[in-house]
N, C-alpha and C. Protein backbone atom coordinates (compact mmCIF):
# COMPACT_ATOMS: atom_id res chain seq x y z
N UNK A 1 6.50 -2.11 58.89
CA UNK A 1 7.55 -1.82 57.95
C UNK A 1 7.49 -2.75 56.73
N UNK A 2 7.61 -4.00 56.94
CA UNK A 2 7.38 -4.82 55.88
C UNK A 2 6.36 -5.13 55.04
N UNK A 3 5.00 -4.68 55.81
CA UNK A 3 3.74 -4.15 55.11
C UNK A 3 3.39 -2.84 54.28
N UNK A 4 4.36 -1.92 54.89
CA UNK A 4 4.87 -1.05 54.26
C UNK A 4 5.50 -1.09 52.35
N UNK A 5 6.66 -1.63 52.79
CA UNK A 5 7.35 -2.56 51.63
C UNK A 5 6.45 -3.05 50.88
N UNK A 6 5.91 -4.00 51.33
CA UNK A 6 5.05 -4.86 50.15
C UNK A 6 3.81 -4.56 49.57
N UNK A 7 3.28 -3.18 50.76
CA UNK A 7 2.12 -2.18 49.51
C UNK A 7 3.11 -1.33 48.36
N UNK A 8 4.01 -0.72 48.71
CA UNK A 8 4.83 -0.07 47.94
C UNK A 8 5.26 -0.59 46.28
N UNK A 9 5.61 -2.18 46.52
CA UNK A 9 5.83 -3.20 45.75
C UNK A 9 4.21 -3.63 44.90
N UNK A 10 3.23 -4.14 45.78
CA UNK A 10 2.34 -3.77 44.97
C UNK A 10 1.81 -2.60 44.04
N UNK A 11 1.93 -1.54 44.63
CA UNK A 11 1.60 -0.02 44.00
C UNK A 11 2.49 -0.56 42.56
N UNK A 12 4.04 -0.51 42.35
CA UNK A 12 4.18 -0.44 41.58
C UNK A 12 3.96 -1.78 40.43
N UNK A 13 3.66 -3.04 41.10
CA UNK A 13 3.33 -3.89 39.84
C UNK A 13 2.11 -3.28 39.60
N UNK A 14 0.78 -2.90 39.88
CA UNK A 14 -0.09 -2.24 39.58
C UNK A 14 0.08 -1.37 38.30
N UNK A 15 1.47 -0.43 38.81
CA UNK A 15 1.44 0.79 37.79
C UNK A 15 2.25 -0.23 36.42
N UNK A 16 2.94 -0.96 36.94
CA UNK A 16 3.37 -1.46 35.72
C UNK A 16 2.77 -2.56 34.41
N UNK A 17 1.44 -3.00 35.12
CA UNK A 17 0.48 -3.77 34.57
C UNK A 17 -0.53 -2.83 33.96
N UNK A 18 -0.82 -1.54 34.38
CA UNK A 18 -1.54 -0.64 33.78
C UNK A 18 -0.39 0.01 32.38
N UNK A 19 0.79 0.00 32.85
CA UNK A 19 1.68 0.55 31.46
C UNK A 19 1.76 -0.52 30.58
N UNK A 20 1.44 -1.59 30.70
CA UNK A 20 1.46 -3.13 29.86
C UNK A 20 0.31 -3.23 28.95
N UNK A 21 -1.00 -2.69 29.77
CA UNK A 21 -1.65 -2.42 29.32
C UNK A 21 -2.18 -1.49 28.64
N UNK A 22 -1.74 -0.37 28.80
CA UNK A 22 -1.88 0.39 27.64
C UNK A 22 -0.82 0.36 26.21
N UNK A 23 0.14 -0.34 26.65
CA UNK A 23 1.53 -0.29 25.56
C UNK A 23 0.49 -1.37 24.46
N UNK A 24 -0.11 -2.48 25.10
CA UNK A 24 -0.80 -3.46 24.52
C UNK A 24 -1.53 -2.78 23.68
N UNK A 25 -2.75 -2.13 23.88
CA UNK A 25 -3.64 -1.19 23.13
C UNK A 25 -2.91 -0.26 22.28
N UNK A 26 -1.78 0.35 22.21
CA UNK A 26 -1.08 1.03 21.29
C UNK A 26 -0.54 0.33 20.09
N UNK A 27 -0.03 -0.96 20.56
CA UNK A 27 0.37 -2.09 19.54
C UNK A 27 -0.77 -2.89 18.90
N UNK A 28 -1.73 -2.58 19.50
CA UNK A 28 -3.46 -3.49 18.84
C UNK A 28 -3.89 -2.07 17.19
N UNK A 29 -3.43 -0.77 17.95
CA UNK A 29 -3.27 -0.01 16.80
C UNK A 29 -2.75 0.49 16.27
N UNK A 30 -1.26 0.47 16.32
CA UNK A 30 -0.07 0.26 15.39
C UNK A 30 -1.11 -0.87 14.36
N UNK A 31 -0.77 -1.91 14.84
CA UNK A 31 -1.11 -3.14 13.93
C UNK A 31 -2.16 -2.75 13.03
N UNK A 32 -3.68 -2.11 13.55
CA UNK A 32 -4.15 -2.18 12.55
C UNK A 32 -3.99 -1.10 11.50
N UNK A 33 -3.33 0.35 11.95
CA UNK A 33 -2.93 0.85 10.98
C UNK A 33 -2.09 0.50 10.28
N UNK A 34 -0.94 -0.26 10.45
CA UNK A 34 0.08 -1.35 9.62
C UNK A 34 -1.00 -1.76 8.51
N UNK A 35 -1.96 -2.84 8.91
CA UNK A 35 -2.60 -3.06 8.09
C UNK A 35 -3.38 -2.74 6.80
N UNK A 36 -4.06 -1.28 7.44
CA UNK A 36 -4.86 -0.73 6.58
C UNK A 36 -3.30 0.34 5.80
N UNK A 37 -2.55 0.35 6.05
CA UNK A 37 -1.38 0.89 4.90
C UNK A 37 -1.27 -0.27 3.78
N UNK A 38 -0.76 -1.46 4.82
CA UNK A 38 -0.41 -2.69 3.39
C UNK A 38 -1.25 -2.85 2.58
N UNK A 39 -3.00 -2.48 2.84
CA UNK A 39 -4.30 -2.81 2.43
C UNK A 39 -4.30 -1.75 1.46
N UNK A 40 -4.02 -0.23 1.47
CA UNK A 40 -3.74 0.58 0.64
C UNK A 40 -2.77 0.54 -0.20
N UNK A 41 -1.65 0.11 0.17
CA UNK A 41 -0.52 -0.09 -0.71
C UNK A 41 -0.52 -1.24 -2.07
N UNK A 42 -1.41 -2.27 -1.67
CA UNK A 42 -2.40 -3.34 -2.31
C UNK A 42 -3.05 -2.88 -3.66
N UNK A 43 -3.46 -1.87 -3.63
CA UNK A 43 -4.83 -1.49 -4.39
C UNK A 43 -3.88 -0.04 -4.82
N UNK A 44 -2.67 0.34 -4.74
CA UNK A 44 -1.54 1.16 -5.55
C UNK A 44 -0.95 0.12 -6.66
N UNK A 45 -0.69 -0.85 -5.62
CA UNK A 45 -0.16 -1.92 -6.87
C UNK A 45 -0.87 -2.56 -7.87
N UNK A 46 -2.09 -2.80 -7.62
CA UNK A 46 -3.20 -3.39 -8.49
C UNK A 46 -3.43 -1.86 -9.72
N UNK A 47 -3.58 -0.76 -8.94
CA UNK A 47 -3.86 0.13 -9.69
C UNK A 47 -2.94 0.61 -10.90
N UNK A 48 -1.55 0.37 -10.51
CA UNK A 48 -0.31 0.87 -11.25
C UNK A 48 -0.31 -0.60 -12.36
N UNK A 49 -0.32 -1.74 -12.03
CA UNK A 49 -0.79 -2.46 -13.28
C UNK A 49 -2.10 -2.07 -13.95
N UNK A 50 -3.02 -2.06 -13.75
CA UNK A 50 -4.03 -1.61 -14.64
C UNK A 50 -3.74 -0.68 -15.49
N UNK A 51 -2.90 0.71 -14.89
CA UNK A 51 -2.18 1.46 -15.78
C UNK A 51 -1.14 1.03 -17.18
N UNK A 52 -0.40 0.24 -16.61
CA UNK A 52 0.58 -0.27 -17.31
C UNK A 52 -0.53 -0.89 -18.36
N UNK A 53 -1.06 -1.81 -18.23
CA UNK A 53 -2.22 -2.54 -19.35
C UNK A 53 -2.78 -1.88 -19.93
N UNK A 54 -3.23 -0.65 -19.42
CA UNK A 54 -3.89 0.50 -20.41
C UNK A 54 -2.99 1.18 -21.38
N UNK A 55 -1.67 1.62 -20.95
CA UNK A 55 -0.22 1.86 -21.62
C UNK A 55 -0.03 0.55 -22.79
N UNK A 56 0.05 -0.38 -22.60
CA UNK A 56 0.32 -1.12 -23.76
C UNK A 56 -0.71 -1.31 -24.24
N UNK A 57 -1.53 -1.28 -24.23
CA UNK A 57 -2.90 -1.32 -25.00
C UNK A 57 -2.63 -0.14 -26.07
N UNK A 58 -2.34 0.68 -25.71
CA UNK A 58 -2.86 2.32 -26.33
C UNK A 58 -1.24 1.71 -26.82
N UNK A 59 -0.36 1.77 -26.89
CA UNK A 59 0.70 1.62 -27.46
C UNK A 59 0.48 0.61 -28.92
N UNK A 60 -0.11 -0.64 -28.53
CA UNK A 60 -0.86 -1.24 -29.60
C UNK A 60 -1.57 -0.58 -30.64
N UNK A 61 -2.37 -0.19 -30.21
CA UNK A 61 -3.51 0.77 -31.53
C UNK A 61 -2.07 1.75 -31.70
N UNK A 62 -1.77 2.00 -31.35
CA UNK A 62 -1.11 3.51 -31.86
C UNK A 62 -0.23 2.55 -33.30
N UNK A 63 0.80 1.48 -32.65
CA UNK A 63 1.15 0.91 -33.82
C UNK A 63 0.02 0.32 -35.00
N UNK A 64 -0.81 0.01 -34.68
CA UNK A 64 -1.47 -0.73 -35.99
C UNK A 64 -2.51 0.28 -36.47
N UNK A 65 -2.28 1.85 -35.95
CA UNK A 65 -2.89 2.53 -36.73
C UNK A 65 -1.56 3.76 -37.85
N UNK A 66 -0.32 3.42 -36.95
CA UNK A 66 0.92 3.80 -37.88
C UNK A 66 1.17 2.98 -39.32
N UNK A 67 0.50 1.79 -38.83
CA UNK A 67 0.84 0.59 -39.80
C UNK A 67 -0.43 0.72 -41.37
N UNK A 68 -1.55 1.25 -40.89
CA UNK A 68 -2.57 1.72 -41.52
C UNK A 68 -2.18 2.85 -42.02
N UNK A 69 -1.72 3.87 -41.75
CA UNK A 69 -0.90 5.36 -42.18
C UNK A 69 -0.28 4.89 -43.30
N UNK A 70 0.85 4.17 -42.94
CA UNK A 70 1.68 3.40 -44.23
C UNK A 70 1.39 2.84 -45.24
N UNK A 71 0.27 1.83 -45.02
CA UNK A 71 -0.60 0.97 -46.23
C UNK A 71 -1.23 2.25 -46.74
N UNK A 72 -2.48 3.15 -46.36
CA UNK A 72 -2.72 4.70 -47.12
C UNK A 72 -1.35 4.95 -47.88
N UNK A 73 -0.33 5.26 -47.30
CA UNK A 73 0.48 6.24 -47.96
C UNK A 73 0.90 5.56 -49.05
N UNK A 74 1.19 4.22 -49.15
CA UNK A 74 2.09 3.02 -50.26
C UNK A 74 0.62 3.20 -51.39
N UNK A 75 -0.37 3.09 -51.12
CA UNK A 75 -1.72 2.71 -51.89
C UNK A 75 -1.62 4.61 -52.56
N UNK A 76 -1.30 5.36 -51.93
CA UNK A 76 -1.08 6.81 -52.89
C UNK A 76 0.03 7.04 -53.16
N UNK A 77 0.59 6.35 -53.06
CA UNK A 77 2.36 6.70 -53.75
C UNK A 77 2.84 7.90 -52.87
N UNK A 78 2.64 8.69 -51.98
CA UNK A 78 2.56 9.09 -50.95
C UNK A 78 3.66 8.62 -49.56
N UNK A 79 4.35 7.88 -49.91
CA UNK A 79 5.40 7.05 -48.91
C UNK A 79 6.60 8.58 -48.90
N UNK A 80 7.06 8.18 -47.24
CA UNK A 80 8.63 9.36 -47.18
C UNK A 80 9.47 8.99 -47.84
């Protein structure tokens, strides 16, 4: 009876060291997909500045070629 009991008791730390172990391996890849998101999300943010720098860039020329429009137009009497 008590040998009974204490295979029973083993059986289940068994089953519960095998569910430990697989919960483990699920969290080994959670994690690294965690990772490879933050790793993507990385290179959104790097990318969305580069944008922005290209935006003020082009915002630049656009003014100092408005500013060139104006000097033309003053040099032909040509002003609004």
């Amino acid at each position: 009876m008590a040998e009974d009991i204490n295979n029973l008791v083993l059986e289940h730390l068994r089953a519960v060291r095998g569910d430990i172990r697989d919960m483990r391996e699920i969290l080994r890849e959670q994690g690294s997909r965690l990772t490879r998101i933050e790793l993507g999300l990385a290179v959104l943010r790097r990318d969305q500045g580069t944008d922005a720098e290209g935006v003020a860039e082009m915002g630049l020329r656009l003014d100092r070629l408005t500013d060139k429009i104006h000097r033309i137009g003053r040099r032909l009497d040509i002003t609004d």
